[in-house]
C-alpha atoms as a PDB file:
ATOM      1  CA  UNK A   1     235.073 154.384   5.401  1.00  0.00           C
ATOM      2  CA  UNK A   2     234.609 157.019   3.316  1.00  0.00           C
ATOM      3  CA  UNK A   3     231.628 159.085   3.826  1.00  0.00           C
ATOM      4  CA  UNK A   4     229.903 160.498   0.330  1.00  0.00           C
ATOM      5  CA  UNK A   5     228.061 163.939   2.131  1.00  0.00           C
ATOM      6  CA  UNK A   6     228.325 167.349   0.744  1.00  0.00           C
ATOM      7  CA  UNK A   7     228.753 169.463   3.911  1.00  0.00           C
ATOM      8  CA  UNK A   8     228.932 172.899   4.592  1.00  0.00           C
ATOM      9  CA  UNK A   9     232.601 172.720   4.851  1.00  0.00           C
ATOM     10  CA  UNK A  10     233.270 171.354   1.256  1.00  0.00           C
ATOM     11  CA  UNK A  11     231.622 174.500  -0.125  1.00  0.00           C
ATOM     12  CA  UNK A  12     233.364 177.667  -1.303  1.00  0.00           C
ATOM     13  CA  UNK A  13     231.067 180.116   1.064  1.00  0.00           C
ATOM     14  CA  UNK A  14     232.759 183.635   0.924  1.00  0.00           C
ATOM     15  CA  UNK A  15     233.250 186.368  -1.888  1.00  0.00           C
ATOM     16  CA  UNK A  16     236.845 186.702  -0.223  1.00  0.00           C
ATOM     17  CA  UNK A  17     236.953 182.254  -0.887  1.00  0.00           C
ATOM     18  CA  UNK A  18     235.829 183.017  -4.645  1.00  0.00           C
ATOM     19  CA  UNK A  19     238.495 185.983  -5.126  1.00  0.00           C
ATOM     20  CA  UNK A  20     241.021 183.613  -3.750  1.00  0.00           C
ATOM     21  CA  UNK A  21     240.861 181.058  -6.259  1.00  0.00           C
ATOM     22  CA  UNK A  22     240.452 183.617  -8.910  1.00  0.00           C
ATOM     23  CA  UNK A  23     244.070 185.550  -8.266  1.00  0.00           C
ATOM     24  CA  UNK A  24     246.694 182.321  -8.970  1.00  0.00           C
ATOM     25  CA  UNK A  25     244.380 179.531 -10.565  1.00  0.00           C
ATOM     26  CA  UNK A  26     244.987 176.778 -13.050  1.00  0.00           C
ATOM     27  CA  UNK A  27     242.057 176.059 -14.853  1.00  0.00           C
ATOM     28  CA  UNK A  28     240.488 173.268 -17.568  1.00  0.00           C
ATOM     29  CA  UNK A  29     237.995 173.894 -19.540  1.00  0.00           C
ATOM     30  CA  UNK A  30     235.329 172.984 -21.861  1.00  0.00           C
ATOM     31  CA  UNK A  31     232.842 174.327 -24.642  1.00  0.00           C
ATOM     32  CA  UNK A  32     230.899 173.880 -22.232  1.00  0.00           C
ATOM     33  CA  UNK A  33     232.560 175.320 -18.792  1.00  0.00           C
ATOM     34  CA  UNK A  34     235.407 175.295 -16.706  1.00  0.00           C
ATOM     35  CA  UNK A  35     236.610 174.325 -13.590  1.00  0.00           C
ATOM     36  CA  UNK A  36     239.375 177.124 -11.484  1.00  0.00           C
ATOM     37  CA  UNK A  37     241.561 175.399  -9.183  1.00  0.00           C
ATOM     38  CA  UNK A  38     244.217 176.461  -6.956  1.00  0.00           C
ATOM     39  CA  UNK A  39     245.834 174.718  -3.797  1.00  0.00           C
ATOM     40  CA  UNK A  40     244.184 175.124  -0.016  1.00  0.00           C
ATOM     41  CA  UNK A  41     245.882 174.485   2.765  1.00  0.00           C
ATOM     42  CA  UNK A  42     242.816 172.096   4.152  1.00  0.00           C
ATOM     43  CA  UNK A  43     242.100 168.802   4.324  1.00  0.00           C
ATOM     44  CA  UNK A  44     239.734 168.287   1.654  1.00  0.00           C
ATOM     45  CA  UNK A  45     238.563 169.886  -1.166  1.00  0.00           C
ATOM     46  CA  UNK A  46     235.734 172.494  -1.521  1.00  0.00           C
ATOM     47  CA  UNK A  47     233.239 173.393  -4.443  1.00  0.00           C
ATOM     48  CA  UNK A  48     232.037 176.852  -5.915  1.00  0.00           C
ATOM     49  CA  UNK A  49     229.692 177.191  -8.791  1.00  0.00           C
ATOM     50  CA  UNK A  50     229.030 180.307 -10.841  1.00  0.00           C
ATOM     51  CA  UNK A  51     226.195 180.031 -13.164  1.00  0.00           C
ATOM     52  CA  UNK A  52     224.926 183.499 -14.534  1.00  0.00           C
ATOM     53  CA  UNK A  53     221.782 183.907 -15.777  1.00  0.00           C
ATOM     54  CA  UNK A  54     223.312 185.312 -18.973  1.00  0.00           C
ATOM     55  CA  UNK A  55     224.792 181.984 -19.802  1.00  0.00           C
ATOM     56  CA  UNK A  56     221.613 180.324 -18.612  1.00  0.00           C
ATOM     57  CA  UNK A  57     218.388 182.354 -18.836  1.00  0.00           C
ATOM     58  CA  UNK A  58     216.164 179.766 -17.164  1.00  0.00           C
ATOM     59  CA  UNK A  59     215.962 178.989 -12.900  1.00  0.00           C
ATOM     60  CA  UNK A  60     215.548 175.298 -13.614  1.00  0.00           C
ATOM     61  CA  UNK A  61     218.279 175.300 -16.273  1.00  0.00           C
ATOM     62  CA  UNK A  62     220.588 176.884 -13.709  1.00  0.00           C
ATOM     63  CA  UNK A  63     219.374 174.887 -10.830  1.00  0.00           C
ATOM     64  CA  UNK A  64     220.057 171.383 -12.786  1.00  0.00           C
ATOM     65  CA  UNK A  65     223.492 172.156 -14.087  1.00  0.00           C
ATOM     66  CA  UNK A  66     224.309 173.291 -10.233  1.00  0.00           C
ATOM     67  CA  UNK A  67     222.999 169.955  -8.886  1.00  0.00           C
ATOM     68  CA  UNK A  68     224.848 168.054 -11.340  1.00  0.00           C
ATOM     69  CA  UNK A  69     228.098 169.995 -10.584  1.00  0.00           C
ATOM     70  CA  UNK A  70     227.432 169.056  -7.070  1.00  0.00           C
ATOM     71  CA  UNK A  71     226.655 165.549  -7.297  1.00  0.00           C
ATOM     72  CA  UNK A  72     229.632 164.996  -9.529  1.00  0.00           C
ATOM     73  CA  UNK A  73     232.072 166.583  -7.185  1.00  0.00           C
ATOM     74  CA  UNK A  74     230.210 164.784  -4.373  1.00  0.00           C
ATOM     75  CA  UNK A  75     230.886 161.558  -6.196  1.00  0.00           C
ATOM     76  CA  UNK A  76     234.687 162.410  -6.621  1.00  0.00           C
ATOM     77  CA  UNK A  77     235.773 164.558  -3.824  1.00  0.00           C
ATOM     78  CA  UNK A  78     237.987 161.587  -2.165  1.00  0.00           C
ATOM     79  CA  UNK A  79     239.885 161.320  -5.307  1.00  0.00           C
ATOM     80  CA  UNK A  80     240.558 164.765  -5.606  1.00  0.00           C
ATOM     81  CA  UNK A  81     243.181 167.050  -4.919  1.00  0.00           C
ATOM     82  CA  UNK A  82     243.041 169.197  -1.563  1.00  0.00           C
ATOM     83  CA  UNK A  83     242.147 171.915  -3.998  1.00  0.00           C
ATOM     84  CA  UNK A  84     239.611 175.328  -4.201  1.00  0.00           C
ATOM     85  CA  UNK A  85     237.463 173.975  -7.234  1.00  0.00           C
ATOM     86  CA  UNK A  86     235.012 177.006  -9.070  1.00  0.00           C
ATOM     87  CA  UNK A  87     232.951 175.756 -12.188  1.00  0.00           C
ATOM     88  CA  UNK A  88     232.223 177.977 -14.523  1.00  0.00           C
ATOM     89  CA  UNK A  89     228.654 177.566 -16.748  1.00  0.00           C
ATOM     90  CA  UNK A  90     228.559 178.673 -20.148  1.00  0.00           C
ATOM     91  CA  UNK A  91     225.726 178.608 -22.333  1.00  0.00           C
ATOM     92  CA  UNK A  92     226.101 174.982 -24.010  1.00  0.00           C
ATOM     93  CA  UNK A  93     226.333 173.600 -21.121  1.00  0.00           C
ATOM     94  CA  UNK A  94     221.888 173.233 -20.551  1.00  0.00           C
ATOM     95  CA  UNK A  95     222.345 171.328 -24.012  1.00  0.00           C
ATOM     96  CA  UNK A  96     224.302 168.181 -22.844  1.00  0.00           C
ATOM     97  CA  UNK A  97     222.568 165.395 -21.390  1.00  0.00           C
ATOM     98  CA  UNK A  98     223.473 164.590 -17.501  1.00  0.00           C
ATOM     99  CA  UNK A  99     225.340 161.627 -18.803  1.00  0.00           C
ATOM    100  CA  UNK A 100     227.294 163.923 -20.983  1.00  0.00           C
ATOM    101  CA  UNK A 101     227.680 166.396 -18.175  1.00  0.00           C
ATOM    102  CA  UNK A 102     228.991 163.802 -15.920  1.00  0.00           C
ATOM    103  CA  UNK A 103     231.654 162.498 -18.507  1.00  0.00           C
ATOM    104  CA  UNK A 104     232.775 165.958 -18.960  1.00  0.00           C
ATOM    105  CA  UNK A 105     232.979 166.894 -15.133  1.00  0.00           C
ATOM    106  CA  UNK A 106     235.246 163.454 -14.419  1.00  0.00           C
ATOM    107  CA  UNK A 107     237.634 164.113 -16.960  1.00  0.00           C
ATOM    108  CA  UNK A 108     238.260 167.626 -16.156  1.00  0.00           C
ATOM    109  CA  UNK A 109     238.427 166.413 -12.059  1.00  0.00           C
ATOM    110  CA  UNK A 110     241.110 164.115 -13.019  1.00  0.00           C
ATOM    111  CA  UNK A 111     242.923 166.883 -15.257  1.00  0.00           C
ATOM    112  CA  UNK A 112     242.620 168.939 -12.434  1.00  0.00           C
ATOM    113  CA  UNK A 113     243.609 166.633  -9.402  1.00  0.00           C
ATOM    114  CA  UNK A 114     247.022 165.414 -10.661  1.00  0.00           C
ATOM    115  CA  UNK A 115     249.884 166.690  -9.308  1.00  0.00           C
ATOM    116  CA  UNK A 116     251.091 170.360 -10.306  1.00  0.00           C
ATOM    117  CA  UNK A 117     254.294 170.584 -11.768  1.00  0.00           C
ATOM    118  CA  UNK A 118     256.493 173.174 -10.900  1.00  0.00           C
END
């Protein structure tokens, strides 16, 4: 059975994990943000979020675009790819609706998860 948690280990926790994922990354992307991928050698996938307070000036416009992020990927990780994902904000992004942000964040998890050719 699969379980649905969003443990410690499915996050990005280092500036060295971030940096990683950074240097040889595919990415997909929206007006409104974008996810960075690239390969781990785990057994799961793990999460990072960067939201800057440029993009979004308020705490509680931050906070709800990171807990949608997370309860998206939460929703998906066992269809995922055993992949380092980063999401990116951008400003637009506090305009869409959670239904809107949850539409977006499947369809770039899918464009993200199938197989890399090459």
């Amino acid at each position: 059975m699969n379980t649905y948690a969003f443990n410690r280990e499915l996050r990005l926790l280092t500036p060295e994990h971030y940096k990683n994922v950074f240097q040889q990354a595919h990415r997909a992307g929206s007006p409104h943000f974008t996810i960075i991928a690239r390969d781990n050698c785990l057994s799961h996938p793990r999460l990072g979020l960067a939201v800057p307070k440029k993009q979004i000036k308020t705490a509680v416009g931050r906070n709800r675009f990171k807990r949608l992020a997370r309860e998206s990927f939460r929703l998906t990780q066992h269809r995922l790819a055993n992949k380092d994902f980063v999401v990116i904000a951008k400003k637009s992004a506090q305009d869409l609706s959670n239904e809107e942000l949850f539409t977006l964040f499947d369809k770039l998890w899918q464009r993200l998860s199938r197989p890399s050719r090459g």
